[in-house]
Protein backbone atom coordinates (compact mmCIF):
# COMPACT_ATOMS: atom_id res chain seq x y z
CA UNK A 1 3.47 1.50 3.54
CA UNK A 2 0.63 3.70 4.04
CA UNK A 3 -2.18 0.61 4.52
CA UNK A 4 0.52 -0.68 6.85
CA UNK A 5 0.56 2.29 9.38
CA UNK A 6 -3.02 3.35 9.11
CA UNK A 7 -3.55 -0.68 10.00
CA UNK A 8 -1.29 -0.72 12.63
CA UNK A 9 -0.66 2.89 14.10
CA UNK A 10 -4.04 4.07 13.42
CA UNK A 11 -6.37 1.20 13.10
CA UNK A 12 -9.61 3.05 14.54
CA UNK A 13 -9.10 6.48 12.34
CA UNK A 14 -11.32 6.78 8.99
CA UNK A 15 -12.44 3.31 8.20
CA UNK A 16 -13.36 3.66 4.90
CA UNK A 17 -10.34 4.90 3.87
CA UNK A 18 -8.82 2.02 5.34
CA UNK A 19 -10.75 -0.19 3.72
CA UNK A 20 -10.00 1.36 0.21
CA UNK A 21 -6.35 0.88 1.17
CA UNK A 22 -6.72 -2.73 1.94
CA UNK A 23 -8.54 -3.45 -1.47
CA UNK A 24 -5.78 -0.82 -3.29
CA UNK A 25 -3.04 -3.23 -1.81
CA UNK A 26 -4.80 -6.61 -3.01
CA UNK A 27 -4.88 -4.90 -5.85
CA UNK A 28 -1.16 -4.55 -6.38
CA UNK A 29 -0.73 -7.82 -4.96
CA UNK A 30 -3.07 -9.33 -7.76
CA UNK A 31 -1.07 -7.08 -10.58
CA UNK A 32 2.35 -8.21 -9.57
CA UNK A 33 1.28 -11.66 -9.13
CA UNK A 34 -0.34 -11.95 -12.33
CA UNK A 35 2.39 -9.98 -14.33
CA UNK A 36 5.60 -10.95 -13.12
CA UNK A 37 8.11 -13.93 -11.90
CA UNK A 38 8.44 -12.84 -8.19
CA UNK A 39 7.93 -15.48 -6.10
CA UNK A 40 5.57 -14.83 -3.06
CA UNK A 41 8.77 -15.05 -0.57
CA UNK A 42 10.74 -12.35 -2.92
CA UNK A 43 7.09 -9.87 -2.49
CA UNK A 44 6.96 -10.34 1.36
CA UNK A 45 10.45 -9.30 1.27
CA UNK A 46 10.22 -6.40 -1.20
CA UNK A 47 7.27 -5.79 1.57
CA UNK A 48 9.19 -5.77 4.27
CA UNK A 49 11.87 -3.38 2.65
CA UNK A 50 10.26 -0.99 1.33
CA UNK A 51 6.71 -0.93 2.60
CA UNK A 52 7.58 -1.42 6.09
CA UNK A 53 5.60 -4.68 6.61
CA UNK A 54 6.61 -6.18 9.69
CA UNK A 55 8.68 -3.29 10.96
CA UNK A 56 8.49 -2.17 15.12
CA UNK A 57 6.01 0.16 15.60
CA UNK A 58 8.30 2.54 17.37
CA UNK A 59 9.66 3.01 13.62
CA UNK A 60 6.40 2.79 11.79
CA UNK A 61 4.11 4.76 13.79
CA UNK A 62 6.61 8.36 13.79
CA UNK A 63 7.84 10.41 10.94
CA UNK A 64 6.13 11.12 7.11
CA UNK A 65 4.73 7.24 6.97
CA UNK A 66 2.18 8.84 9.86
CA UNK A 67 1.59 12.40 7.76
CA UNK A 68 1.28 10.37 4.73
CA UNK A 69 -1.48 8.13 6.16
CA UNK A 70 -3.47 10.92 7.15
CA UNK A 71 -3.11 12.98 3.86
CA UNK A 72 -4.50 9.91 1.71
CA UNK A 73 -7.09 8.89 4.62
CA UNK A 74 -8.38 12.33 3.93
CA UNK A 75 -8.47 11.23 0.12
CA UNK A 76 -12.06 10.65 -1.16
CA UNK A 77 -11.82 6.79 -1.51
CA UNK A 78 -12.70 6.77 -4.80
CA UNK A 79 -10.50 8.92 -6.55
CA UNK A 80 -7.70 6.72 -4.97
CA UNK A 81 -8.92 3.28 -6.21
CA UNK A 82 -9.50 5.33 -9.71
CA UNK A 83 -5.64 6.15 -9.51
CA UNK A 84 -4.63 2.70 -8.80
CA UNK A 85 -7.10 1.35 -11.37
CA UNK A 86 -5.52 3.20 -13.96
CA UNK A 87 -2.26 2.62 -12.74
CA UNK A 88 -2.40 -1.28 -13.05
CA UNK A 89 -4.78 -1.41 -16.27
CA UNK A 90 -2.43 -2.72 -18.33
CA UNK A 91 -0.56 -6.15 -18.37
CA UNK A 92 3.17 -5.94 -18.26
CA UNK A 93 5.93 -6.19 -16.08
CA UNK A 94 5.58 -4.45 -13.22
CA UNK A 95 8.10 -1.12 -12.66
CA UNK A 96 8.80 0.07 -9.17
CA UNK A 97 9.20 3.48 -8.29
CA UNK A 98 9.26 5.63 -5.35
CA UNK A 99 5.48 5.77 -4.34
CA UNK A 100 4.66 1.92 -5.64
């Protein structure tokens, strides 16, 4: 959710962050593709539900998703791709929680 509305509701704020975001999300797209049976139809809609993807930007672009964005944004970009890296270094299943 929060690549989504820095993307979308903030696309010209801290770019490298937004970068890091992008690759962070590949990331998690690679992991779950690699490690489980969902079909690319059931992740664009787990997407849509829970990250937001797709939503009106009325929706996306008020509220904690914003706050969020800017909290992380202000994240050195390494220390988040180090917290995803460790995150999806092992194979398995994938597990979904609140934040993933």
């Amino acid at each position: 959710m929060v690549e989504e509305v820095g993307r979308r509701c903030a696309p010209d704020h801290y770019p490298q962050a937004q970068a890091e975001l992008r690759r962070t999300v590949q990331k998690l797209d690679d992991y779950v593709r690699d490690n489980s049976d969902f079909t690319p139809e059931e992740i664009a809609q787990f997407k849509s539900q829970q990250a937001h993807v797709g939503a009106p930007e009325a929706e996306l672009c008020q509220g904690d998703g914003l706050e969020m964005f800017e909290h992380i944004a202000r994240t050195d970009p390494v220390e988040l791709s180090t917290s995803i890296d460790a995150l999806i270094a092992r194979p398995g299943a994938p597990t979904w929680g609140t934040c993933l």
